[in-house]
N, C-alpha and C. Protein backbone atom coordinates (compact mmCIF):
# COMPACT_ATOMS: atom_id res chain seq x y z
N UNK A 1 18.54 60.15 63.50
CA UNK A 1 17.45 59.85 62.61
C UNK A 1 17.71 60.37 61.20
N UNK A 2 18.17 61.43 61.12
CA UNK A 2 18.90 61.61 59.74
C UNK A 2 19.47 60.77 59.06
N UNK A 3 20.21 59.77 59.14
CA UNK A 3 20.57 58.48 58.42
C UNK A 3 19.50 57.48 57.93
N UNK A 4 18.34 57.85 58.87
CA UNK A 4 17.51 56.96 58.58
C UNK A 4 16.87 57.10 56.95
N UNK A 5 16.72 56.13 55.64
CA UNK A 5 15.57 56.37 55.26
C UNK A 5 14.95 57.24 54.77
N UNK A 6 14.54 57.95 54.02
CA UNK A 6 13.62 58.55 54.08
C UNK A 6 12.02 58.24 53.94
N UNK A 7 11.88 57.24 53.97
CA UNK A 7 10.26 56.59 54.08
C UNK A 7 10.47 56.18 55.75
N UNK A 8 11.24 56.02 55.76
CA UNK A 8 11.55 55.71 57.76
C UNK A 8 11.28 57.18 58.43
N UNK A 9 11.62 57.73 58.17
CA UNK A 9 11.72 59.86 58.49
C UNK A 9 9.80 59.86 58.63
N UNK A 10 9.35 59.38 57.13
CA UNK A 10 8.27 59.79 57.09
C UNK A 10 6.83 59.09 57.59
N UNK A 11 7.68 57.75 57.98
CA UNK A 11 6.56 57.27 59.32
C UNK A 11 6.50 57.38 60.65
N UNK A 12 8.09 58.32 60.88
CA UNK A 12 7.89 58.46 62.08
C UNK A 12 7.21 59.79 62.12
N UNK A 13 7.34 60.53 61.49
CA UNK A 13 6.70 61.92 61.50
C UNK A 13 4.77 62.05 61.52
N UNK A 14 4.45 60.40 60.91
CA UNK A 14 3.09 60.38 60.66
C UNK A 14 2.49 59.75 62.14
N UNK A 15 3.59 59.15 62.92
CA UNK A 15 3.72 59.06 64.46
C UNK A 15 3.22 59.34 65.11
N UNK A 16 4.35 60.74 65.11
CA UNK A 16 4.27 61.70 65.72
C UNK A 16 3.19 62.63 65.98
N UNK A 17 2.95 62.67 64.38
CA UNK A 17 1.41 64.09 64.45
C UNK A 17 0.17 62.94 65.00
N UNK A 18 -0.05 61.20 64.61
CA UNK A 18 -0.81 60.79 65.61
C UNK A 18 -0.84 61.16 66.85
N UNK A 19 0.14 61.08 67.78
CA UNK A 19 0.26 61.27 69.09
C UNK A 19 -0.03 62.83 69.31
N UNK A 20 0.44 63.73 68.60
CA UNK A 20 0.44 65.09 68.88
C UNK A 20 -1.35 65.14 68.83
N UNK A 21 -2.02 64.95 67.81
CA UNK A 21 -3.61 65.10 68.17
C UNK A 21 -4.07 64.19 68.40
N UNK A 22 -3.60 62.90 69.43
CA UNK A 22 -4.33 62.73 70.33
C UNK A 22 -4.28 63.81 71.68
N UNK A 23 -2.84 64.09 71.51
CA UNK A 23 -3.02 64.68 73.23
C UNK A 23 -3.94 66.62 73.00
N UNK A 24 -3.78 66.77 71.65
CA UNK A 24 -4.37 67.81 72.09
C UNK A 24 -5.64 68.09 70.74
N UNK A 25 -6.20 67.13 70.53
CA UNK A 25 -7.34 67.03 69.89
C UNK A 25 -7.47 67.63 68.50
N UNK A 26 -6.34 68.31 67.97
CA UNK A 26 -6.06 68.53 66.88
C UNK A 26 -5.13 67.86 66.09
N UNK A 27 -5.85 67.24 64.82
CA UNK A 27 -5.43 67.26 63.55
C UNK A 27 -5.22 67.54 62.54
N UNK A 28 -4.02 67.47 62.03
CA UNK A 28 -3.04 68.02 61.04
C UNK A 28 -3.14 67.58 59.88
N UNK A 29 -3.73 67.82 58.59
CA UNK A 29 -3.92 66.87 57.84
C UNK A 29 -2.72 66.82 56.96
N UNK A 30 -2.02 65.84 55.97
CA UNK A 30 -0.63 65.83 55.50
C UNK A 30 -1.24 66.50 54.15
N UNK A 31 -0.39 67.14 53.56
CA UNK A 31 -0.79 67.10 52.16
C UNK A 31 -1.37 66.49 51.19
N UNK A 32 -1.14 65.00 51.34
CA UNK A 32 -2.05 64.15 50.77
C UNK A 32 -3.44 64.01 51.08
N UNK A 33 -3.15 63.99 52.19
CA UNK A 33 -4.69 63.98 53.21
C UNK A 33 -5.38 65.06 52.31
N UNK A 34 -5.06 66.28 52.70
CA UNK A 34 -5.43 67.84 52.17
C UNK A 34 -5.84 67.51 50.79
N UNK A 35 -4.84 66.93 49.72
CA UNK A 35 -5.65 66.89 48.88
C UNK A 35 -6.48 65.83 48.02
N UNK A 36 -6.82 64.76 48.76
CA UNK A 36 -7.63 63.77 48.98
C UNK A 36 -8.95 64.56 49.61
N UNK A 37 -8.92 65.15 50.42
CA UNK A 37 -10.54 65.84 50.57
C UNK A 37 -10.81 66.65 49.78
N UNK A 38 -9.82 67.95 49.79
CA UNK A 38 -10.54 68.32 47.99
C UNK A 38 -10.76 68.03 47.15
N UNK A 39 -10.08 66.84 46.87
CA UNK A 39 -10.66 66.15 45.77
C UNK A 39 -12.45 65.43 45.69
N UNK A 40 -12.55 64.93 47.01
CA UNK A 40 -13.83 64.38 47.70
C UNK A 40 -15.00 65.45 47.15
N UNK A 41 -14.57 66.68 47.86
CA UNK A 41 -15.26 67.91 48.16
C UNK A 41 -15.69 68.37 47.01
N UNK A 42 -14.62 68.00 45.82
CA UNK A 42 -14.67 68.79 44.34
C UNK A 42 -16.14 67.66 43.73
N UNK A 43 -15.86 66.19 43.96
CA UNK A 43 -16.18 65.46 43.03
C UNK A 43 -18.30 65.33 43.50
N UNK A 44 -18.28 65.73 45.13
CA UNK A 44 -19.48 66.19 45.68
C UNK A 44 -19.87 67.46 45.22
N UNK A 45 -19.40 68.24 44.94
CA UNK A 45 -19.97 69.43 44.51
C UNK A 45 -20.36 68.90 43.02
N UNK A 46 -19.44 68.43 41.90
CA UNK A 46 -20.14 67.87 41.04
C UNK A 46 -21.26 66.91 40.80
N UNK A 47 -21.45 66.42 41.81
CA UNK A 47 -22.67 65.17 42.01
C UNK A 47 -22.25 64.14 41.75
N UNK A 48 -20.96 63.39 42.23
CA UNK A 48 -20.30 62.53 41.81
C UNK A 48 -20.26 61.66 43.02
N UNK A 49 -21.42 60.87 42.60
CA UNK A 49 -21.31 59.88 43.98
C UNK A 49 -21.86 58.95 43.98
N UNK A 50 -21.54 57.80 44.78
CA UNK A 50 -21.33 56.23 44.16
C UNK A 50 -22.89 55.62 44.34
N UNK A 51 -22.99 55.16 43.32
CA UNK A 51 -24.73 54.54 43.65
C UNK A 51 -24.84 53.77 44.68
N UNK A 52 -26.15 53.47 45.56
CA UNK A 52 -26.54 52.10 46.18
C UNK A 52 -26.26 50.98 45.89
N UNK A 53 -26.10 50.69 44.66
CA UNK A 53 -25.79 49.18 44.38
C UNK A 53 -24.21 49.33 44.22
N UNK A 54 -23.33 50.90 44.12
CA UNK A 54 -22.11 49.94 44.52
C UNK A 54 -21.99 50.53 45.91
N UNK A 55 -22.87 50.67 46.66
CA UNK A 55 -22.46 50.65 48.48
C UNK A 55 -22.37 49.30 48.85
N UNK A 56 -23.65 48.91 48.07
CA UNK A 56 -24.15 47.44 48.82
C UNK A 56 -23.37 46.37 48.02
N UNK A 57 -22.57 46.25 46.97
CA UNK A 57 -21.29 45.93 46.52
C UNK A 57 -20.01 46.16 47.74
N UNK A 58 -19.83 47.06 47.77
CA UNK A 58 -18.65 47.92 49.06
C UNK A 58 -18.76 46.88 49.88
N UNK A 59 -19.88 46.90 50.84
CA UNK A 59 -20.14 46.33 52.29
C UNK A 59 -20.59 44.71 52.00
N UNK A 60 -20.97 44.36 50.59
CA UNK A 60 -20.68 42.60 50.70
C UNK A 60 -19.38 42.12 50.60
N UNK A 61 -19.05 42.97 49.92
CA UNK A 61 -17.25 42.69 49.93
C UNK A 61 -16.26 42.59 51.34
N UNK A 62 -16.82 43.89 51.96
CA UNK A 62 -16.07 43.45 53.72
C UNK A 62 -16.69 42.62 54.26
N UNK A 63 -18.09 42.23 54.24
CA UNK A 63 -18.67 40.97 55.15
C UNK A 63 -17.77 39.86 54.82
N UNK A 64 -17.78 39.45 53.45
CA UNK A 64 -17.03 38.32 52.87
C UNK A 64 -15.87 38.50 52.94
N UNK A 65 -14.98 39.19 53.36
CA UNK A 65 -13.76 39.78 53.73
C UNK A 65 -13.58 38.66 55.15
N UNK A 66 -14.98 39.35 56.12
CA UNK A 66 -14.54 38.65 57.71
C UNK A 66 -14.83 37.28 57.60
N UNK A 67 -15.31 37.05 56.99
CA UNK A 67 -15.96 35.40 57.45
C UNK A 67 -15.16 34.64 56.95
């Protein structure tokens, strides 16, 4: 696997930690992950959060997505 890739390395590794918390109910979050919620966490503590009209924007967009 060393020859492989290195974006090949790094989907199997994202695989892997799937399978690893399924079997034992823990998840690992990647660094990105990690700092994708602090970022979340930061922008909620500021009061930074998306109005009703763009939720209900959000979710007409996936309806019209399925149909």
């Amino acid at each position: 696997m060393a020859a492989w890739p290195q974006e090949d390395q790094d989907e199997l590794a994202e695989i892997a930690a799937d399978i690893e918390a399924r079997r034992t109910g823990v998840y690992r979050l990647s660094d990105d992950e990690r700092r994708a919620v602090e970022q979340g966490l930061a922008d909620a503590r500021a009061g930074r959060f998306a109005s009703d009209e763009e939720i209900d924007a959000i979710f007409r967009k996936a309806r019209a997505a399925r149909e």
